[in-house]
Protein backbone atom coordinates (compact mmCIF):
# COMPACT_ATOMS: atom_id res chain seq x y z
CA UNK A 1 -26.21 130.79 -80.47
CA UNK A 2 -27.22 133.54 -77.98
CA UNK A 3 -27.95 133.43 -74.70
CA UNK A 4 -30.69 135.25 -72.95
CA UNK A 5 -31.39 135.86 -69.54
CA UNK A 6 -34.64 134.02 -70.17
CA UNK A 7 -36.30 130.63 -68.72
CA UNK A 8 -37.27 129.24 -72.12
CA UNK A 9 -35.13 126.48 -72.25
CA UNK A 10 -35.48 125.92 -68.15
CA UNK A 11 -35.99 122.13 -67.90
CA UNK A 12 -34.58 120.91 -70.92
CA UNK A 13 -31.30 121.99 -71.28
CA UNK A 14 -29.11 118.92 -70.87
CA UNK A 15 -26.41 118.76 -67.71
CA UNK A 16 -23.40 118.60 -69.93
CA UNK A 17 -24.85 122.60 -71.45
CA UNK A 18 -22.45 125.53 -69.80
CA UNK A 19 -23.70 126.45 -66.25
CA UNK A 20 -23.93 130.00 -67.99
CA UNK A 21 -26.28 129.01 -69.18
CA UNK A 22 -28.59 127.84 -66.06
CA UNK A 23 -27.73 130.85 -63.50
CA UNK A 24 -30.47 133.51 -62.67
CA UNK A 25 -31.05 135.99 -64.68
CA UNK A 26 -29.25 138.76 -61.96
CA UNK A 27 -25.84 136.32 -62.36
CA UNK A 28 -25.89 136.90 -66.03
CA UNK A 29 -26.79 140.55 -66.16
CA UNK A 30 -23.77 140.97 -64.04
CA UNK A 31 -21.53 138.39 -65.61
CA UNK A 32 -22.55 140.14 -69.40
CA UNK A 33 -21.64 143.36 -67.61
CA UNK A 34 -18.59 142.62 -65.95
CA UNK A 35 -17.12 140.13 -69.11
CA UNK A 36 -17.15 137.16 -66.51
CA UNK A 37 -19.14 133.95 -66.03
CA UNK A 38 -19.12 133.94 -62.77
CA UNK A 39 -19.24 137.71 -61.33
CA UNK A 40 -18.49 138.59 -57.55
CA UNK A 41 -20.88 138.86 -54.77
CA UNK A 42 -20.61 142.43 -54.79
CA UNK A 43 -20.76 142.37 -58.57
CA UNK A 44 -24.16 141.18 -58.33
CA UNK A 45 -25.49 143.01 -55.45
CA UNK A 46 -26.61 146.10 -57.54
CA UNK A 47 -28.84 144.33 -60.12
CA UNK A 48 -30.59 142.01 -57.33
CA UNK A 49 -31.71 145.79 -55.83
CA UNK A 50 -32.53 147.21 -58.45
CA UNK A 51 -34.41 144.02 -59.84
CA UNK A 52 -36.19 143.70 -56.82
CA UNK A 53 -37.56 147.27 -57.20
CA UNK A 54 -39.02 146.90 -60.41
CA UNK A 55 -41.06 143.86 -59.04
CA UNK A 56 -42.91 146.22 -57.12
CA UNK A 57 -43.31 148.11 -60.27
CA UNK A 58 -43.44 145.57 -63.03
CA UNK A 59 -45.41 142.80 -63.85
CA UNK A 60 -42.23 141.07 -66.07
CA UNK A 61 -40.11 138.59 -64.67
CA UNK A 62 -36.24 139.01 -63.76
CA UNK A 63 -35.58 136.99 -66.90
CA UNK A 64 -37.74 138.98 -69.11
CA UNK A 65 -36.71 142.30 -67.85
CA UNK A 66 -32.90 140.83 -68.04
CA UNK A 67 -33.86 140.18 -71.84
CA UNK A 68 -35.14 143.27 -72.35
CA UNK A 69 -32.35 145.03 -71.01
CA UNK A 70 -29.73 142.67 -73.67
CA UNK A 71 -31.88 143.72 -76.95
CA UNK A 72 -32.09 147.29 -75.41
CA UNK A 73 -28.13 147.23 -74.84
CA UNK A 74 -27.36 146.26 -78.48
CA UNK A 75 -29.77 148.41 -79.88
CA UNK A 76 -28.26 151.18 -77.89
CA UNK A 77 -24.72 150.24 -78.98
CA UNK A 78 -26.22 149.53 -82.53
CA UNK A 79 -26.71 153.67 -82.29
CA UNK A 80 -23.73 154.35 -80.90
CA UNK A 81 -25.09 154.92 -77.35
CA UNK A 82 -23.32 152.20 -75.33
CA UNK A 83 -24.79 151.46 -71.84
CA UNK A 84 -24.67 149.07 -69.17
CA UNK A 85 -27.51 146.61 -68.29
CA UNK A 86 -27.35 148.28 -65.25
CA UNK A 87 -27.24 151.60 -66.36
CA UNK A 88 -30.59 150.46 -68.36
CA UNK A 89 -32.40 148.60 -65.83
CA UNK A 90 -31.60 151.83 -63.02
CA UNK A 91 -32.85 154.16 -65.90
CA UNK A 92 -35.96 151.77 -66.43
CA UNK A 93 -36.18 151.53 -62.57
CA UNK A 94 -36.36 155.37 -62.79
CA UNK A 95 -39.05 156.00 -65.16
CA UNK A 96 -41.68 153.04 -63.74
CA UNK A 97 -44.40 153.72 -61.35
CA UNK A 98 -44.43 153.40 -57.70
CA UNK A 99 -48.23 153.55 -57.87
CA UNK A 100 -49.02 151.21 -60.49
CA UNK A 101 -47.22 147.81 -61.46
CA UNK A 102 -47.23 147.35 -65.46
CA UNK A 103 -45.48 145.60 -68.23
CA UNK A 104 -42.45 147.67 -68.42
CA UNK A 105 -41.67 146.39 -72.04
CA UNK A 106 -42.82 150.00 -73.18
CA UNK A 107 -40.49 151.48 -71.12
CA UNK A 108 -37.48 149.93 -72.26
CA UNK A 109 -39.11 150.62 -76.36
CA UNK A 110 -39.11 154.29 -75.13
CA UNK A 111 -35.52 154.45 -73.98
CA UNK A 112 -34.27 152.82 -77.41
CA UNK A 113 -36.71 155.45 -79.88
CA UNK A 114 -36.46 157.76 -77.23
């Protein structure tokens, strides 16, 4: 099965179901990242900032983005351009707007067919 950084399955996953698999979505970009379930405070620091920059600057939520980020990671990989979900979420971070907020799905397309 694999696990996504979204909230589909928020509410109905039963208690006995890996905590992994309940955390926010900043937890498991930095627990994916790091090869740990349960990444250190100062582990997770970096994506919380640069999550809460692109809410200012895009209408997806921290799940979706951290989804987005995962396919854009193995797709990445899958062309022999490995990255970090951080690495892709600052570069994402980088290219959005300051003066408009937008779906940044397009953004993270662009950085994968480039």
């Amino acid at each position: 099965m694999r696990v996504t950084c979204g909230s589909a399955f928020r509410g109905v996953l039963p208690q006995s179901y890996p905590a992994a698999l309940r955390l926010p979505a900043l937890i498991k970009l930095a627990g994916i990242d790091r090869g740990t379930q349960f990444p250190s405070d100062s582990a997770i620091s970096p994506y919380g900032q640069v999550l809460d920059s692109l809410r200012g600057k895009c209408t997806n939520s921290r799940a979706e983005l951290g989804d987005m980020s995962v396919g854009t990671q193995e797709m990445l990989a899958d062309m022999g351009d490995p990255n970090s979900l951080l690495d892709i979420l600052k570069m994402v971070d980088s290219v959005a707007s300051t003066d408009l907020v937008m779906d940044c799905t397009d953004i993270f397309v662009i950085l994968v067919v480039g």
